[in-house]
Protein backbone atom coordinates (compact mmCIF):
# COMPACT_ATOMS: atom_id res chain seq x y z
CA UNK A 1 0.00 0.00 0.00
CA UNK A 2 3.29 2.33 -0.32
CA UNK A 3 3.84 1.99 -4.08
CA UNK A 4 2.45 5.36 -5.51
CA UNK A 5 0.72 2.89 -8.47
CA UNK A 6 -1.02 1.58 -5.96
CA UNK A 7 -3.42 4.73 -5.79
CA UNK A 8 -4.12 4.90 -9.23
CA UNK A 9 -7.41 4.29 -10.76
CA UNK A 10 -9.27 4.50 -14.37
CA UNK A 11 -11.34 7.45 -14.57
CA UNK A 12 -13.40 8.61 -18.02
CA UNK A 13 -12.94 11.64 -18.72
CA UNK A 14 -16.52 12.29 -18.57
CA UNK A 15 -16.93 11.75 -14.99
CA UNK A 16 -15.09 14.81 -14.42
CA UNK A 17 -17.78 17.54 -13.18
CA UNK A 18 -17.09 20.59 -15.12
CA UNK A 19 -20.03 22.04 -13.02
CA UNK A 20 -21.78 21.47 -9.87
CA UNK A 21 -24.45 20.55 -9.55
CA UNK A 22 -28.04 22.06 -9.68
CA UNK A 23 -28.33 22.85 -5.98
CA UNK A 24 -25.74 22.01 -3.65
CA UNK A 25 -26.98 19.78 -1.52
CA UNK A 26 -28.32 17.61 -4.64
CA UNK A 27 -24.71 16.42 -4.72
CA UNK A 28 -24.22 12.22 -4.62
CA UNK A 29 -23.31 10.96 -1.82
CA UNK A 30 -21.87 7.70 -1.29
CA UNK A 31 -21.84 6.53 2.06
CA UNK A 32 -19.00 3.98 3.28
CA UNK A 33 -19.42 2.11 6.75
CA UNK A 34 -15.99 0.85 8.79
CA UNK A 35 -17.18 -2.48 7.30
CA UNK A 36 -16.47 -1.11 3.52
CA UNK A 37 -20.81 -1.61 3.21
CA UNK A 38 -21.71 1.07 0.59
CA UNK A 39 -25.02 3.22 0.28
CA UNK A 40 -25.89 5.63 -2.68
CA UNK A 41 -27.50 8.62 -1.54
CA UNK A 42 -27.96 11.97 -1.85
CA UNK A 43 -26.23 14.88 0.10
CA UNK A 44 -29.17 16.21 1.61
CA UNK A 45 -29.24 12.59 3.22
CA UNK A 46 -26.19 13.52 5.03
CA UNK A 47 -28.73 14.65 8.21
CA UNK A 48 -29.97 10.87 9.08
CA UNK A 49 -26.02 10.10 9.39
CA UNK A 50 -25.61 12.84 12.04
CA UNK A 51 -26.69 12.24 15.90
CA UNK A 52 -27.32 14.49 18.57
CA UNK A 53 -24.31 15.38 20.35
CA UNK A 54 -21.53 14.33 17.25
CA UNK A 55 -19.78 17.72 16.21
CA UNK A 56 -19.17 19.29 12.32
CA UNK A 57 -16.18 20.64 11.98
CA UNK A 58 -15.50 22.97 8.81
CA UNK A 59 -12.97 24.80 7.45
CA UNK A 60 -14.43 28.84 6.71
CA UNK A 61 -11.31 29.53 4.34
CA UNK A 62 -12.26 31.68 2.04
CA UNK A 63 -11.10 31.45 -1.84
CA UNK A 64 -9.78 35.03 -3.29
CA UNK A 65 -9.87 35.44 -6.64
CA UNK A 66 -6.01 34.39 -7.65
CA UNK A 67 -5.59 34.35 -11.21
CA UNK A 68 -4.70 37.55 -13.05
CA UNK A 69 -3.99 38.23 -16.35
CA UNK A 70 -2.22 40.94 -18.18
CA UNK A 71 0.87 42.20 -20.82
CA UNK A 72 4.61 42.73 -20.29
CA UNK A 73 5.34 46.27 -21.35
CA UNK A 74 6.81 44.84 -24.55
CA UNK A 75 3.30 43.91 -25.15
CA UNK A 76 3.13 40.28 -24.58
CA UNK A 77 0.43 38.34 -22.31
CA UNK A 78 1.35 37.07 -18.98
CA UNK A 79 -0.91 35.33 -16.36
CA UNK A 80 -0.02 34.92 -12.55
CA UNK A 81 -1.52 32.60 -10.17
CA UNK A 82 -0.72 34.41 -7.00
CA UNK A 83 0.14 31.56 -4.38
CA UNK A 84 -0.86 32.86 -1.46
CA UNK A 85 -2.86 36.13 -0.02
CA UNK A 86 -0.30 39.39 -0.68
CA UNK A 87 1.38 40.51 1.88
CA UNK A 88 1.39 44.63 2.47
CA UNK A 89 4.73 45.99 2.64
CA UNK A 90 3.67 49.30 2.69
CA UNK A 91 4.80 52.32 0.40
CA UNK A 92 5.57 51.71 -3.02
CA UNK A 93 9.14 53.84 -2.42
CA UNK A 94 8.70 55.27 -5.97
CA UNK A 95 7.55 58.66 -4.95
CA UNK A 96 4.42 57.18 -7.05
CA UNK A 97 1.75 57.00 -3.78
CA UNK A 98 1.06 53.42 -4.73
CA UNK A 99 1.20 50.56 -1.67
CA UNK A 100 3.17 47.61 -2.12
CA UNK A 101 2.41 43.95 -1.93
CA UNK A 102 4.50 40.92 -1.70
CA UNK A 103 3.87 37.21 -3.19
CA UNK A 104 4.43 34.21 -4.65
CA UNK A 105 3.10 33.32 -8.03
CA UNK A 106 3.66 30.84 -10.98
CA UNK A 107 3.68 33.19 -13.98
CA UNK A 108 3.19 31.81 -17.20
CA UNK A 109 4.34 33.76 -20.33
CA UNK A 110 5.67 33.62 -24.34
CA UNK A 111 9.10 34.50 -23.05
CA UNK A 112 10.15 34.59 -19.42
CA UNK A 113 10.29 38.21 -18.31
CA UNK A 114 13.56 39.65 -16.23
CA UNK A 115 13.88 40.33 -13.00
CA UNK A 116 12.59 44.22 -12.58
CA UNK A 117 10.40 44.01 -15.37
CA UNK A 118 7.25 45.58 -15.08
CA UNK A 119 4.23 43.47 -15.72
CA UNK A 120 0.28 45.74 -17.00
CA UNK A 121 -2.39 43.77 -14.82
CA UNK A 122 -5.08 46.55 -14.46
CA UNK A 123 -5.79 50.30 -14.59
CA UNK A 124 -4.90 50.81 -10.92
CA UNK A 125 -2.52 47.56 -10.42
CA UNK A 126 0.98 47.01 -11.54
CA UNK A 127 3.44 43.88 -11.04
CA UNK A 128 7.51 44.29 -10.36
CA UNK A 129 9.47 40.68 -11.30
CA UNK A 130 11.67 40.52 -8.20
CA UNK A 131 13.32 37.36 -8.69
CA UNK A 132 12.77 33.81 -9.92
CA UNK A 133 12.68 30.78 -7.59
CA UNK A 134 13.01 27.12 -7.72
CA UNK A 135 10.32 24.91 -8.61
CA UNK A 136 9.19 27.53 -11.48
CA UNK A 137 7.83 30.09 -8.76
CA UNK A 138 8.40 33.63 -8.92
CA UNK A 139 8.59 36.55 -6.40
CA UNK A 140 6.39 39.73 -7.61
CA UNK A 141 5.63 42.89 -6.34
CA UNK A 142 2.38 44.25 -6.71
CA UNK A 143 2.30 48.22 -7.03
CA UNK A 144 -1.23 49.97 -6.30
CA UNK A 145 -3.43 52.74 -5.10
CA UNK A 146 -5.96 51.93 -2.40
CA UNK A 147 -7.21 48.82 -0.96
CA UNK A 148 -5.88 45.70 -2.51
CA UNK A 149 -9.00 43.35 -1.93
CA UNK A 150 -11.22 45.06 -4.43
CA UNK A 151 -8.86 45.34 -7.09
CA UNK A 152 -8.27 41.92 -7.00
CA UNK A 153 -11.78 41.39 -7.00
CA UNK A 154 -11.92 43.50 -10.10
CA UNK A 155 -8.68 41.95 -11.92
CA UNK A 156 -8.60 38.55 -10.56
CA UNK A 157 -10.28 35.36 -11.67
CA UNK A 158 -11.76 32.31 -9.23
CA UNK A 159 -8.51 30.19 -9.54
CA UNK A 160 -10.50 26.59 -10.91
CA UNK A 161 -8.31 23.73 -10.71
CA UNK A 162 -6.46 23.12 -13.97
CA UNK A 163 -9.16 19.70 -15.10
CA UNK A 164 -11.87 22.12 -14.76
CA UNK A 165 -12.33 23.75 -17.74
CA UNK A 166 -13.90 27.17 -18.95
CA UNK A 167 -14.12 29.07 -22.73
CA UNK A 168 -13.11 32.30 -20.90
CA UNK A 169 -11.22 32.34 -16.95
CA UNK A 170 -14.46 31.45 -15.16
CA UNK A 171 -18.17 31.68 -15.36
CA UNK A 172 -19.98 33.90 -13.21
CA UNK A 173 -22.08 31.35 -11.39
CA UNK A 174 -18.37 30.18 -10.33
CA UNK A 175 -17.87 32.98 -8.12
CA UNK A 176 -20.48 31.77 -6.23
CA UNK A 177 -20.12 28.37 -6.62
CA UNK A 178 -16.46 27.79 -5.91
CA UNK A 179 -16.84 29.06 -2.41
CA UNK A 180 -18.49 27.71 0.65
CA UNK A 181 -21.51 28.97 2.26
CA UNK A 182 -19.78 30.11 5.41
CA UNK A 183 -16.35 31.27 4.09
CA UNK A 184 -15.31 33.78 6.09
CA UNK A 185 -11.23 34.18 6.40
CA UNK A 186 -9.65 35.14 3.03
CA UNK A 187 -6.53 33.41 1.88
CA UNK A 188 -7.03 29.95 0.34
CA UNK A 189 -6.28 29.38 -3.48
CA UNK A 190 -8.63 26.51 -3.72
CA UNK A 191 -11.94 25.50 -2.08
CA UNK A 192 -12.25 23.30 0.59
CA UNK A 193 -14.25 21.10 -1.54
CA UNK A 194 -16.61 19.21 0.51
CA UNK A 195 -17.95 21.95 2.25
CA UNK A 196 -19.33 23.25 -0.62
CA UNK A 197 -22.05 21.00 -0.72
CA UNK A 198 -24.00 22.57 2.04
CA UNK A 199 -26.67 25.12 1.89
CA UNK A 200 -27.33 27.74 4.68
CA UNK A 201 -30.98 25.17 5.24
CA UNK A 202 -29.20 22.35 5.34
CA UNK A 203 -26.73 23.95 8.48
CA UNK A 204 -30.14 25.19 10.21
CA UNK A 205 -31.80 21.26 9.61
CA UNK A 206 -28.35 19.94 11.36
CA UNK A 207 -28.34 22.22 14.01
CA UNK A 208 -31.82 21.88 14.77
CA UNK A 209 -30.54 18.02 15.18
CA UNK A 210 -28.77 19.31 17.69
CA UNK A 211 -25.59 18.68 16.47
CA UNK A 212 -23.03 21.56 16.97
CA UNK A 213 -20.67 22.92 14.75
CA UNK A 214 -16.98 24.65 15.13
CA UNK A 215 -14.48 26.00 12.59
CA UNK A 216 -10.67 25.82 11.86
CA UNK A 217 -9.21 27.74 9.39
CA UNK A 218 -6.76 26.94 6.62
CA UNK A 219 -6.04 28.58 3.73
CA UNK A 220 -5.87 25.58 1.19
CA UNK A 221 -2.70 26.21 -1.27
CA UNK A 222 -1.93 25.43 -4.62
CA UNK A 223 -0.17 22.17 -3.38
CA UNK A 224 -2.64 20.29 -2.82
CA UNK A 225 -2.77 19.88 -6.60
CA UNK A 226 0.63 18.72 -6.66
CA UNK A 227 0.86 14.97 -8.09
CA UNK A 228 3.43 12.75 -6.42
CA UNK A 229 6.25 12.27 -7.80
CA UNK A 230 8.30 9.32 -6.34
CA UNK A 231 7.53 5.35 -6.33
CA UNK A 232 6.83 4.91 -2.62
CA UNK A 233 4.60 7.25 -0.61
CA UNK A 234 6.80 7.18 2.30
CA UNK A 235 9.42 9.02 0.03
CA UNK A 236 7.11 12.29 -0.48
CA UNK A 237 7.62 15.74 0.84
CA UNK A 238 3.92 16.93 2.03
CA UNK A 239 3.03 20.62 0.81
CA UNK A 240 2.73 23.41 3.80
CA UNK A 241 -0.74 25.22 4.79
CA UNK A 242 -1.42 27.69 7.07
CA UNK A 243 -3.79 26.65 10.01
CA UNK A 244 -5.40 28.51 12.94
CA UNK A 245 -7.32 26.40 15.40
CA UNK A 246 -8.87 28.60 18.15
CA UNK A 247 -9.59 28.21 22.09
CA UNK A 248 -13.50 28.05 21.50
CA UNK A 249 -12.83 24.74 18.79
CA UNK A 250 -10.66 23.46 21.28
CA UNK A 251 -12.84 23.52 24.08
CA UNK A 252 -15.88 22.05 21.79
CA UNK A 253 -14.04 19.25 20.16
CA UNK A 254 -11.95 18.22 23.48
CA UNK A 255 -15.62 18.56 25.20
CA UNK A 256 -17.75 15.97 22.46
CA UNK A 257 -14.80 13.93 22.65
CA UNK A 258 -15.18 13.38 26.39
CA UNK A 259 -19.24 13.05 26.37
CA UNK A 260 -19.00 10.03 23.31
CA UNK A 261 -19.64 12.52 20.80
CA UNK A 262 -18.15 11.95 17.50
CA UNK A 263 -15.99 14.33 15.26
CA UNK A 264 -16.56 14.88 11.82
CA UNK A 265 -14.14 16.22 9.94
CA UNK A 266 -16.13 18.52 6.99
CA UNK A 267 -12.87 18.02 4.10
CA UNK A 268 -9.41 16.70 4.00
CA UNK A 269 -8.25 20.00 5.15
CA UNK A 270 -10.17 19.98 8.40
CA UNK A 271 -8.83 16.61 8.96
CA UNK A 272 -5.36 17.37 8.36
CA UNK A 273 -5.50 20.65 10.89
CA UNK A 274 -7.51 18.75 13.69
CA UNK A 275 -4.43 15.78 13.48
CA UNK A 276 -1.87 18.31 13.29
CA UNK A 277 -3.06 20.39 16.52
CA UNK A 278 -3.82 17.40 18.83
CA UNK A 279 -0.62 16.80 21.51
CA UNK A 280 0.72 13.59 22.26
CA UNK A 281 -2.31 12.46 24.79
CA UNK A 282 -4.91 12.64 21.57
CA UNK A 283 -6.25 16.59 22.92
CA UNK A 284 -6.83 19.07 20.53
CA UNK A 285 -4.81 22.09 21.29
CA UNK A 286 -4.87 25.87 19.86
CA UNK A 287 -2.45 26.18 16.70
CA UNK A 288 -1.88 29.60 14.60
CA UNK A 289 0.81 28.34 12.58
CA UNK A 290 2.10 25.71 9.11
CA UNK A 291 0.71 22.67 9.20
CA UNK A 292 2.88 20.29 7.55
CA UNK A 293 1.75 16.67 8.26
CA UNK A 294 1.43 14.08 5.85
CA UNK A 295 -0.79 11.71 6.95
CA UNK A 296 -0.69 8.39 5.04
CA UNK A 297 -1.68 4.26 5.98
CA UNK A 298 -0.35 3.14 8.72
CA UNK A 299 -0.87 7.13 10.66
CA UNK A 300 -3.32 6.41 14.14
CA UNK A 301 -5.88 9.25 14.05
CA UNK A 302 -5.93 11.12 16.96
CA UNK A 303 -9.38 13.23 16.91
CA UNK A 304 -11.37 12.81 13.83
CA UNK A 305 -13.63 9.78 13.81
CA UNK A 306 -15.97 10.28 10.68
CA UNK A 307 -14.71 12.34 7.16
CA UNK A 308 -17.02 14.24 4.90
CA UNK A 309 -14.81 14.57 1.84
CA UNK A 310 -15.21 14.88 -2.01
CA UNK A 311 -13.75 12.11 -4.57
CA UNK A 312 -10.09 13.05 -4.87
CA UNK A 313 -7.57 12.88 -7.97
CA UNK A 314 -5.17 9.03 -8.52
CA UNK A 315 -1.86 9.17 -7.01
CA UNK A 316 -2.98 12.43 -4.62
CA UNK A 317 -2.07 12.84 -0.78
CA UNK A 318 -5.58 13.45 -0.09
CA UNK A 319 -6.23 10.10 -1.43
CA UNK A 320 -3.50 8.61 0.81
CA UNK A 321 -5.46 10.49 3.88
CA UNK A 322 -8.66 8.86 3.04
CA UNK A 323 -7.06 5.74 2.83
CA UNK A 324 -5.19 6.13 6.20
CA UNK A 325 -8.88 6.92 7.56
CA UNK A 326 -10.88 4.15 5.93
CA UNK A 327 -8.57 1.29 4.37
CA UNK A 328 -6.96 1.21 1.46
CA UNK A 329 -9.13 -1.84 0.05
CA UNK A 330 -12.36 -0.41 1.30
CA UNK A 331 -11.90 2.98 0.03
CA UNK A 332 -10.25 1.68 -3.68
CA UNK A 333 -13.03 -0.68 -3.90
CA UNK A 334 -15.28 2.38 -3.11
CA UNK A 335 -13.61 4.70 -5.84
CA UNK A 336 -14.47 1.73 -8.42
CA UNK A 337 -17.83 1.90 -7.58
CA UNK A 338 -18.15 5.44 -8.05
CA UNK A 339 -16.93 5.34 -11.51
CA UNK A 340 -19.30 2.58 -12.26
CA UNK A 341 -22.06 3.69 -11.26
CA UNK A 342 -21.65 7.25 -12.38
CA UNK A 343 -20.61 9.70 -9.49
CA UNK A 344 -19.23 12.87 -10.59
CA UNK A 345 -15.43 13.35 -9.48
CA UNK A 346 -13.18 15.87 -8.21
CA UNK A 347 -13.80 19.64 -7.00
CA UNK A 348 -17.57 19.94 -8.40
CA UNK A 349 -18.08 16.77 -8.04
CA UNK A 350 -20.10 14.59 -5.58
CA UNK A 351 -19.17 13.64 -2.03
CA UNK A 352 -18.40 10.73 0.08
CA UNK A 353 -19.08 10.38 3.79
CA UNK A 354 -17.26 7.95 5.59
CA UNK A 355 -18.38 6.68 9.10
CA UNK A 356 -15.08 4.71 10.83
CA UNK A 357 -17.03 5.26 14.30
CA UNK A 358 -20.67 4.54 15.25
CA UNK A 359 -23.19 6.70 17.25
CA UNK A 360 -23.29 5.06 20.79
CA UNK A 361 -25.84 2.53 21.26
CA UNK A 362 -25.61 1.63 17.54
């Protein structure tokens, strides 16, 4: 269950979603017990799985708008894909007025620009090359006048992973769409995909169940897009993401833990934070910092008992998570069903729910 191959599965092409779906919580939903038993159902189902007392954890990232395109000042077309959220620097220095920004991008371009070059990516918003980096990343300054968040509302496009595809940068319902109901703290460069199934009546129905709810934050990065590159698992170098994990989540998830509640993890992300933050006696603790765990078969989970979690891409660490949560049989044997029997993969795709622990007395 090491060798990378191992993880890798047919998928049409078709099965791809290109767009959600209608509403949604009219998502798919395939449910997987700790036996590997599997139900077809639909996301709005996922409120008969849920008992009073368990406890929803999300993630309430929030995706910015990250692509941006525009022209060298010889004329030619560029596009950035900033990496993470810009950081303000402060004055421009120039004697211009303009605020500076920092960040990382991957720039793509006819012919690589030089370092100082100035890069045209709006009326009010200017780029500075600073300096190229390994792994094709490049440090840019962003020049401008005013607040940054609406120009980049204005010039920037929803960053859609690469298989999703679009005639132009992005539809308009994808604004919308690629972004969860209860996103809240700006800085992710891709959705935390299963939350994005839920509607603000579909929270209310679940909290009327009186289960509760708590949030972590972190700001998914471009990484998690990254396909693994060597022949065993063990051998790969896990992508950083920031995480914050606050007292009130702590005290909530610490709290169902002791009462028999159970903790479901809304996402791969959430999962990955709640591991990283718990101490060596299994309790969750406060983090505001990288996560950096790589959690593949073999790793003992520490807090989350169930996973709420889209259908994620062959050969992917989120794939290896969800294995490491479920079993690598069970969940492979899972992923074939899916493709047979028509379930719609990846970011708009539909959604798997995966119950490892019981509700007590069942």
């Amino acid at each position: 269950m090491f060798d990378v191959e191992d993880y890798n599965y047919h998928l049409p092409p078709e099965s791809i979603a290109q767009k959600p779906a209608a509403k949604r919580d009219e998502s798919r939903l395939l449910v997987m017990d700790r036996e590997g038993n599997l139900d077809d159902r639909m996301f709005g189902d996922i409120i008969e799985l849920l008992e009073p007392g368990d406890l929803l954890v999300i993630n309430d990232t929030k995706v910015f708008p990250a692509r941006i395109m525009g022209h060298k000042e010889t004329g030619g077309k560029v596009e950035l894909f900033l990496l993470n959220y810009p950081v303000v620097k402060g004055p421009a220095g120039d004697g211009s007025g303009r605020k500076r920004a920092d960040v990382v991008c991957l720039l793509k371009s006819s012919k690589r620009p030089r370092p100082g070059s100035r890069l045209l990516l709006g009326d009010k918003l200017d780029g500075e090359v600073l300096e190229f980096m390994e792994s094709g990343k490049v440090r840019v300054a962003l020049l401008f006048k005013g607040e940054l968040e609406p120009l980049l509302n204005s010039y920037g496009h929803v960053p859609l992973p690469p298989y999703i595809r679009r005639e132009s940068s992005e539809e308009k319902s994808d604004r919308e769409r690629y972004q969860t109901v209860y996103a809240k703290e700006t800085g992710a460069v891709a959705a935390p995909t299963a939350g994005l199934h839920f509607t603000p009546e579909l929270l209310s129905a679940i909290s009327a169940k009186e289960v509760k709810f708590a949030n972590i934050t972190l700001h998914v990065g471009y990484g998690t897009f990254s396909p693994v590159r060597v022949e065993d698992i063990r051998d790969h170098e896990i992508h950083k993401e920031y995480v914050k994990i606050g007292s009130e989540t702590v005290k909530q998830v610490n709290k169902t833990r002791k009462s028999g509640g159970r903790i479901w993890a809304v996402g791969t992300t959430t999962a990955r934070a709640l591991e990283d933050a718990a101490d060596q006696d299994d309790i969750l603790c406060e983090k505001d910092d990288w996560c950096e765990l790589y959690i593949y078969p073999g790793y003992r989970f520490k807090v989350v008992d169930n996973l709420i979690t889209n259908f994620h891409l062959p050969k992917s660490s989120l794939l290896f998570l969800v294995s490491a949560l479920a079993g690598y049989q069970k969940v492979m044997s899972a992923y074939k069903h899916a493709v047979e029997h028509g379930y719609r993969f990846y970011s708009y795709g539909d959604a798997m729910a995966i119950i490892a622990k019981l509700a007590a007395g069942k």
